[in-house]
Structure formats: C-alpha cells, structure tokens
PDB file of N, CA and C in Angstrom:
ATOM      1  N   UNK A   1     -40.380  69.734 -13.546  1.00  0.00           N
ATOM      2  CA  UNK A   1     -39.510  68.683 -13.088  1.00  0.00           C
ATOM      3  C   UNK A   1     -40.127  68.052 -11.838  1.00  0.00           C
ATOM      4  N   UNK A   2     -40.242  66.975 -11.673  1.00  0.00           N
ATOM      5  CA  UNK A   2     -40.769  65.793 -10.900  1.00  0.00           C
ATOM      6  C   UNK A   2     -39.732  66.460  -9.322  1.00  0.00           C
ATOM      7  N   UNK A   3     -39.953  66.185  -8.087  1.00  0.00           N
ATOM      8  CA  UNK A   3     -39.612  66.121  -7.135  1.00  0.00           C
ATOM      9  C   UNK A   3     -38.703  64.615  -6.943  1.00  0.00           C
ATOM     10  N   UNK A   4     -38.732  63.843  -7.415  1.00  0.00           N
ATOM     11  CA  UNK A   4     -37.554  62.732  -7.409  1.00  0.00           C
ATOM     12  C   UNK A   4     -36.775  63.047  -8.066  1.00  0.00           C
ATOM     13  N   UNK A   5     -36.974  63.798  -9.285  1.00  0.00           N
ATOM     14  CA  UNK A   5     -35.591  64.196  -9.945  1.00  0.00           C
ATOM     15  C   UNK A   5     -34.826  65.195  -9.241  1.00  0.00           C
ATOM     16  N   UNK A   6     -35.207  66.042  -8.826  1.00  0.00           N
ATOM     17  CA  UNK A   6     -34.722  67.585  -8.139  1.00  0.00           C
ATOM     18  C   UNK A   6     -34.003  66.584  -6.644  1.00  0.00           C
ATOM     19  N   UNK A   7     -34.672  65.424  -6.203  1.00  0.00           N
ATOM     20  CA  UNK A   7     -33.828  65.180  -4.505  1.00  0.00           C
ATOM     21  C   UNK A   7     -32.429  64.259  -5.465  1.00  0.00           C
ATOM     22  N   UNK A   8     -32.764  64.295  -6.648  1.00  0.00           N
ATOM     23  CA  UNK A   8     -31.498  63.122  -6.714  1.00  0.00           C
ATOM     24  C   UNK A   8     -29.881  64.209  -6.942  1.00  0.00           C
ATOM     25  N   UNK A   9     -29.902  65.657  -7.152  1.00  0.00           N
ATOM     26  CA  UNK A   9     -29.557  66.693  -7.234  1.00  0.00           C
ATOM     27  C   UNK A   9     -29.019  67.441  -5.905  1.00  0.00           C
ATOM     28  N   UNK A  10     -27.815  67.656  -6.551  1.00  0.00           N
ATOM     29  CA  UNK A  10     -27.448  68.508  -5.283  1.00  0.00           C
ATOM     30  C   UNK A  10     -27.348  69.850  -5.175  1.00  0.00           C
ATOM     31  N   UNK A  11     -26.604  70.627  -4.205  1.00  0.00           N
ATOM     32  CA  UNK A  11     -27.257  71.645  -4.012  1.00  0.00           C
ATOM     33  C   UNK A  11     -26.669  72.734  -4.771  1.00  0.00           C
ATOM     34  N   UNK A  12     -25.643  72.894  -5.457  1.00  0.00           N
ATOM     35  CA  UNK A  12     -25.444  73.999  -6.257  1.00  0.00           C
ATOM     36  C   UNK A  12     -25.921  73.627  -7.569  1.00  0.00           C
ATOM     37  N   UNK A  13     -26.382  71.957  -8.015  1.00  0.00           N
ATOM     38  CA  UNK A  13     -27.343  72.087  -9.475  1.00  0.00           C
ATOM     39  C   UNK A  13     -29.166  72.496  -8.791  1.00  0.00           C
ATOM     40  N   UNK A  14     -29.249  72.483  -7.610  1.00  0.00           N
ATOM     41  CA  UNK A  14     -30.517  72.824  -7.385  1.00  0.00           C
ATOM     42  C   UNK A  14     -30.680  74.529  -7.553  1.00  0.00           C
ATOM     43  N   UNK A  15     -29.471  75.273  -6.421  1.00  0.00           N
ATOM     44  CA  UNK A  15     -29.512  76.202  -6.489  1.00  0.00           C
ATOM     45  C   UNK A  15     -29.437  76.885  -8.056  1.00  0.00           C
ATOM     46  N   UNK A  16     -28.708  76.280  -9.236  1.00  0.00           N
ATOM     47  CA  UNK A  16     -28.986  76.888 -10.063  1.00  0.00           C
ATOM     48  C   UNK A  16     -30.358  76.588 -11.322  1.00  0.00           C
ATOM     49  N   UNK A  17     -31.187  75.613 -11.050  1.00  0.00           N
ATOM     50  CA  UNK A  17     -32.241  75.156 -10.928  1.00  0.00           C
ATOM     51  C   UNK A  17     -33.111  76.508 -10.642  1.00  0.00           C
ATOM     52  N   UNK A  18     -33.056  76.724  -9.428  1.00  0.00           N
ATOM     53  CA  UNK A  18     -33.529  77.895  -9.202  1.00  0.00           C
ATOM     54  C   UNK A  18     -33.805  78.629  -9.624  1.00  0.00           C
ATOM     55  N   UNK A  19     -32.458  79.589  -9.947  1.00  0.00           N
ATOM     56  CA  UNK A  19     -32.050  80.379 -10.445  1.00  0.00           C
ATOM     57  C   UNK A  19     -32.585  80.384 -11.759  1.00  0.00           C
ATOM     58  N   UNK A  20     -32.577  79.302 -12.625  1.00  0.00           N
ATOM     59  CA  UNK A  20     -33.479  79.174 -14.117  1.00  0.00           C
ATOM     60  C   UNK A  20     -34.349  79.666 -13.852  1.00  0.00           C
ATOM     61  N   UNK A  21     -35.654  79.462 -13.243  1.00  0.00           N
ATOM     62  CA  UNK A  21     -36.649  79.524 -13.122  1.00  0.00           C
ATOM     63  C   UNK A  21     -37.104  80.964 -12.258  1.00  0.00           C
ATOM     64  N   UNK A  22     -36.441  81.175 -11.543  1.00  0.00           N
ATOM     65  CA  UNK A  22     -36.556  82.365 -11.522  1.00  0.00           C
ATOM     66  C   UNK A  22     -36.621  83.687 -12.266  1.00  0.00           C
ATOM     67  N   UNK A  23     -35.718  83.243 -13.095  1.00  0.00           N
ATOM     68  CA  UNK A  23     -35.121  83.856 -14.880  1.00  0.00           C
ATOM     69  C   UNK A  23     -36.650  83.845 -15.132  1.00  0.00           C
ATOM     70  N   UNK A  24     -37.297  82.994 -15.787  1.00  0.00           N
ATOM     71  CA  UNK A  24     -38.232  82.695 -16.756  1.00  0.00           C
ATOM     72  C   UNK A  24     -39.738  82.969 -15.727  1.00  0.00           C
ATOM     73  N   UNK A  25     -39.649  83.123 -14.683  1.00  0.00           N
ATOM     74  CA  UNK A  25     -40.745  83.520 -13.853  1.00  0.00           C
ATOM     75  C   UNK A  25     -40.986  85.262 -14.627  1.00  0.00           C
ATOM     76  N   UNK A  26     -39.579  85.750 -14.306  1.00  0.00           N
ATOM     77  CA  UNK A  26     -39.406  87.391 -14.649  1.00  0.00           C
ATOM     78  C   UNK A  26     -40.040  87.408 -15.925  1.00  0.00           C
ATOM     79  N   UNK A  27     -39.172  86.758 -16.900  1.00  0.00           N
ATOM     80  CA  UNK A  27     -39.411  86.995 -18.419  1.00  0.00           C
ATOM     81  C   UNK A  27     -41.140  86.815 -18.557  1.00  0.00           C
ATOM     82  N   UNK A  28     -41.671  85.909 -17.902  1.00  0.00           N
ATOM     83  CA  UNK A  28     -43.205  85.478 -17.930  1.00  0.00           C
ATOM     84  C   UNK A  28     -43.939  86.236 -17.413  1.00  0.00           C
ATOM     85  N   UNK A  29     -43.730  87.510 -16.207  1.00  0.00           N
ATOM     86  CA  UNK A  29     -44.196  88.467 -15.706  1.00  0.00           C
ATOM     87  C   UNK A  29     -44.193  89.755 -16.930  1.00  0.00           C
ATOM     88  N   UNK A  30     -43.022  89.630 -17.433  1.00  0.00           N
ATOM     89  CA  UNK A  30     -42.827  90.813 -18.352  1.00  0.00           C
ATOM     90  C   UNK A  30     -43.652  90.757 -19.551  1.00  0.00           C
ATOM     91  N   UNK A  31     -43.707  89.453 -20.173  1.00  0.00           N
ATOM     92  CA  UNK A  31     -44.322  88.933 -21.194  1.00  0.00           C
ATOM     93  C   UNK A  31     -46.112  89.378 -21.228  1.00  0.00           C
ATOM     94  N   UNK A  32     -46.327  88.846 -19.641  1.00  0.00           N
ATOM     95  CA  UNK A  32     -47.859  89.455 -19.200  1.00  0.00           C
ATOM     96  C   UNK A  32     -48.091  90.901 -19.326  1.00  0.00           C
ATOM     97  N   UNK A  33     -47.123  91.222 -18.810  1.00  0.00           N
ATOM     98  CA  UNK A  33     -47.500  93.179 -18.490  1.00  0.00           C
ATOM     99  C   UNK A  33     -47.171  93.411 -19.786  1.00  0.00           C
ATOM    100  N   UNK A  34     -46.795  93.343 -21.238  1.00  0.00           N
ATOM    101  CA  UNK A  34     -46.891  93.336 -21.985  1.00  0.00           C
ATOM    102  C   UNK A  34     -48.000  93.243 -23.366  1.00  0.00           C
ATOM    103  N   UNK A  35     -48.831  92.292 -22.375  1.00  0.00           N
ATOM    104  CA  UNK A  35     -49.851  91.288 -22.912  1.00  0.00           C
ATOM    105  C   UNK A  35     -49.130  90.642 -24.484  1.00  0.00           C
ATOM    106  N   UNK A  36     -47.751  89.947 -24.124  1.00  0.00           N
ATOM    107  CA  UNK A  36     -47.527  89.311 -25.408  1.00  0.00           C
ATOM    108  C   UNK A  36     -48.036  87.839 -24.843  1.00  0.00           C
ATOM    109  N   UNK A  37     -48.013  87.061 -23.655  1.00  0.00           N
ATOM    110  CA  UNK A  37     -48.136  86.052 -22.922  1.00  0.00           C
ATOM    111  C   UNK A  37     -49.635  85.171 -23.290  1.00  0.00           C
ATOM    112  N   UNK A  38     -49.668  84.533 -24.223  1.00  0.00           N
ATOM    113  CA  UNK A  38     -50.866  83.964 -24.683  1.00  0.00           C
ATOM    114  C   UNK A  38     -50.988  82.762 -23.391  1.00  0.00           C
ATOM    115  N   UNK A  39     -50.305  82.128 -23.204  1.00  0.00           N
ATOM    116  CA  UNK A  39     -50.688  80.862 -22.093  1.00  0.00           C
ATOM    117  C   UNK A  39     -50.105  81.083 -20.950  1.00  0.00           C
ATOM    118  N   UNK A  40     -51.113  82.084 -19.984  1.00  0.00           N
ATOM    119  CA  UNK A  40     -51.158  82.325 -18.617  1.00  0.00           C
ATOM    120  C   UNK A  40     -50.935  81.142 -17.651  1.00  0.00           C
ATOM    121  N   UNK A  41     -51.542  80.044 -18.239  1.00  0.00           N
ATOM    122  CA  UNK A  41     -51.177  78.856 -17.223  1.00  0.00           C
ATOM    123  C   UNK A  41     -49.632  78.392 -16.597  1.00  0.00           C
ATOM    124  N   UNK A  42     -48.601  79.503 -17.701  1.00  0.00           N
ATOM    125  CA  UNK A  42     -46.754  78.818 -17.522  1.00  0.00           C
ATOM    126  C   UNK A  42     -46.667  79.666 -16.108  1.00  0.00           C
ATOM    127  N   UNK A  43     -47.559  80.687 -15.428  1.00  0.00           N
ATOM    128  CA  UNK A  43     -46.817  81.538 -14.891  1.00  0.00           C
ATOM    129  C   UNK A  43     -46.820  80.644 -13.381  1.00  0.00           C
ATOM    130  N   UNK A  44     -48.163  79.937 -13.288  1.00  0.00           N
ATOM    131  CA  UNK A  44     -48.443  79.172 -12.195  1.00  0.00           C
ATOM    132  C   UNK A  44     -47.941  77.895 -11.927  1.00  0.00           C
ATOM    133  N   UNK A  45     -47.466  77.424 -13.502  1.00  0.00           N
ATOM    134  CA  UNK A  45     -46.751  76.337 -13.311  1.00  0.00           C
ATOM    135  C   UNK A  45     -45.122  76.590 -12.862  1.00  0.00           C
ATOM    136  N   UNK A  46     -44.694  77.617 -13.300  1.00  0.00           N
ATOM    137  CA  UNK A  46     -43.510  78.286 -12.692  1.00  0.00           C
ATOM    138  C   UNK A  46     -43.285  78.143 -11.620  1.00  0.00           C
ATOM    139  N   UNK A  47     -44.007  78.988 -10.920  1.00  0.00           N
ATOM    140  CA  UNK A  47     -44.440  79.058  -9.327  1.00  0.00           C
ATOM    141  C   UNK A  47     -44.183  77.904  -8.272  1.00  0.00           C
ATOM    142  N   UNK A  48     -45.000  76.881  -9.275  1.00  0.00           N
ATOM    143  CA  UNK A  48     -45.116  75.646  -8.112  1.00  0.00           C
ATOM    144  C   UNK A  48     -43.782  75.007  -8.515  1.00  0.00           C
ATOM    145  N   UNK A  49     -42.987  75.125  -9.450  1.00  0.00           N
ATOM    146  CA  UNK A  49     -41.745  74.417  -9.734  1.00  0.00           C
ATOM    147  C   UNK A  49     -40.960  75.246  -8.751  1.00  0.00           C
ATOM    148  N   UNK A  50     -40.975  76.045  -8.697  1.00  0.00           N
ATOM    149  CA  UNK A  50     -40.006  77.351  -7.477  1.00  0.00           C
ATOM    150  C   UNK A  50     -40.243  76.750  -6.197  1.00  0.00           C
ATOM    151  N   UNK A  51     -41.211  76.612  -6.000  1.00  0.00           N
ATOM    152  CA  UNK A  51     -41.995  76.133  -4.452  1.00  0.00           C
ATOM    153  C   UNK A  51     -41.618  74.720  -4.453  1.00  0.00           C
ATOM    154  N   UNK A  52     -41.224  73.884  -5.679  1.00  0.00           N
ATOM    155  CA  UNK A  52     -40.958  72.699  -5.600  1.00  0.00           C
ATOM    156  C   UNK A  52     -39.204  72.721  -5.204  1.00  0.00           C
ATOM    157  N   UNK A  53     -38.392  73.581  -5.618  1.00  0.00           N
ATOM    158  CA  UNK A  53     -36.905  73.125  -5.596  1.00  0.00           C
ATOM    159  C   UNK A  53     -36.623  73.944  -4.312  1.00  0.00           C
ATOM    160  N   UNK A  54     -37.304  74.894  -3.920  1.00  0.00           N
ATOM    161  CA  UNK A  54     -37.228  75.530  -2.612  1.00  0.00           C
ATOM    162  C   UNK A  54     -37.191  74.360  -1.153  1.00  0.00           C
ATOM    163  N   UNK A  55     -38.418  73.958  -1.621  1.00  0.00           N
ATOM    164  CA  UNK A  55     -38.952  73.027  -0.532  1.00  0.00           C
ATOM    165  C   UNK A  55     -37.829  72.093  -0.784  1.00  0.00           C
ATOM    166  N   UNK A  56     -37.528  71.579  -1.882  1.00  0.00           N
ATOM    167  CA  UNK A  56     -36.312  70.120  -1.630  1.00  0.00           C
ATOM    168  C   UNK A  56     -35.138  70.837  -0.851  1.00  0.00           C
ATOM    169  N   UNK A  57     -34.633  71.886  -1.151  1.00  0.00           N
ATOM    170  CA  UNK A  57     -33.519  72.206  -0.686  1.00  0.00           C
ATOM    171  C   UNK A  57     -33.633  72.947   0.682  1.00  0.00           C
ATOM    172  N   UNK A  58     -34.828  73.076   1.142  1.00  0.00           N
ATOM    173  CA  UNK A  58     -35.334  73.177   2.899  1.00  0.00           C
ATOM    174  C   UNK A  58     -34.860  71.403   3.456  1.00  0.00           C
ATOM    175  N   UNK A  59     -35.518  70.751   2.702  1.00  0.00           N
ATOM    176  CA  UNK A  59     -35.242  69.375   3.063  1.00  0.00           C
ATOM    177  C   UNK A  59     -33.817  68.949   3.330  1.00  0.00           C
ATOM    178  N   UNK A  60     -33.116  69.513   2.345  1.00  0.00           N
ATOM    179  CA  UNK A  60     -31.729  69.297   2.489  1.00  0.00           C
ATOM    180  C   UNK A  60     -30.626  69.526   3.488  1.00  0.00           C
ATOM    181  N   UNK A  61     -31.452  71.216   4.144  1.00  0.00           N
ATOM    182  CA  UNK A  61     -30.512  71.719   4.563  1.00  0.00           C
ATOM    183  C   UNK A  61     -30.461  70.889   6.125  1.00  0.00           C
ATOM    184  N   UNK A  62     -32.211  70.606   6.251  1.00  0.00           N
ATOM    185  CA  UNK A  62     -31.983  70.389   7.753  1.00  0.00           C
ATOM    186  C   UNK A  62     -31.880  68.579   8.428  1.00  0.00           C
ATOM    187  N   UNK A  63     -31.268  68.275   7.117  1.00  0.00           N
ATOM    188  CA  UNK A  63     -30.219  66.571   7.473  1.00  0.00           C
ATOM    189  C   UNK A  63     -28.959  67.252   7.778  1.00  0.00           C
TER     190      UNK A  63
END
C-alpha cells in the first residue's frame, strides 16, 4: 500500500492495518522455518509496509 493511501486513513483503520500485516509477517516467518515459503522476497516487502504504516502513524501522533 502506497503511503498516500495509508495518510488518507485514520488511526484505528491504520492501527488495524498493522495489525494485518503483522499477522502475515508471522505466518511468512513460519512458512520460512518451514521451508514451505517459495518467494522470500514477501518477507521484506512486509517489513517495509510495517515500517511504512508505523512511520505514518508517528506522523500522526505528533500534529
């Protein structure tokens, strides 16, 4: 998800935004230690989406 979409969002659809992705970070960790996880690239794209709705809602808090 784009960073203009996530600021047009407020903070309990961000916080649960989050929360998705956090979900599917786990499941994608588990998937690895598993070795069922054929495309290693979701785990990093995860990551930076986490680091993306984190950071908007740092932005948020301190208006």
């Amino acid at each position: 998800m784009k960073a203009s979409e996530l600021r047009s969002k407020n903070a309990t659809e961000l916080q649960t935004e989050l929360e998705s992705l956090l979900k599917a970070q786990f499941n994608l960790r588990m998937q690895r230690a598993t070795q069922q996880l054929s495309n290693t690239s979701q785990i990093g794209k995860t990551r930076r989406s986490i680091a993306r709705v984190r950071t908007i809602m740092a932005e948020n808090a301190g208006k």
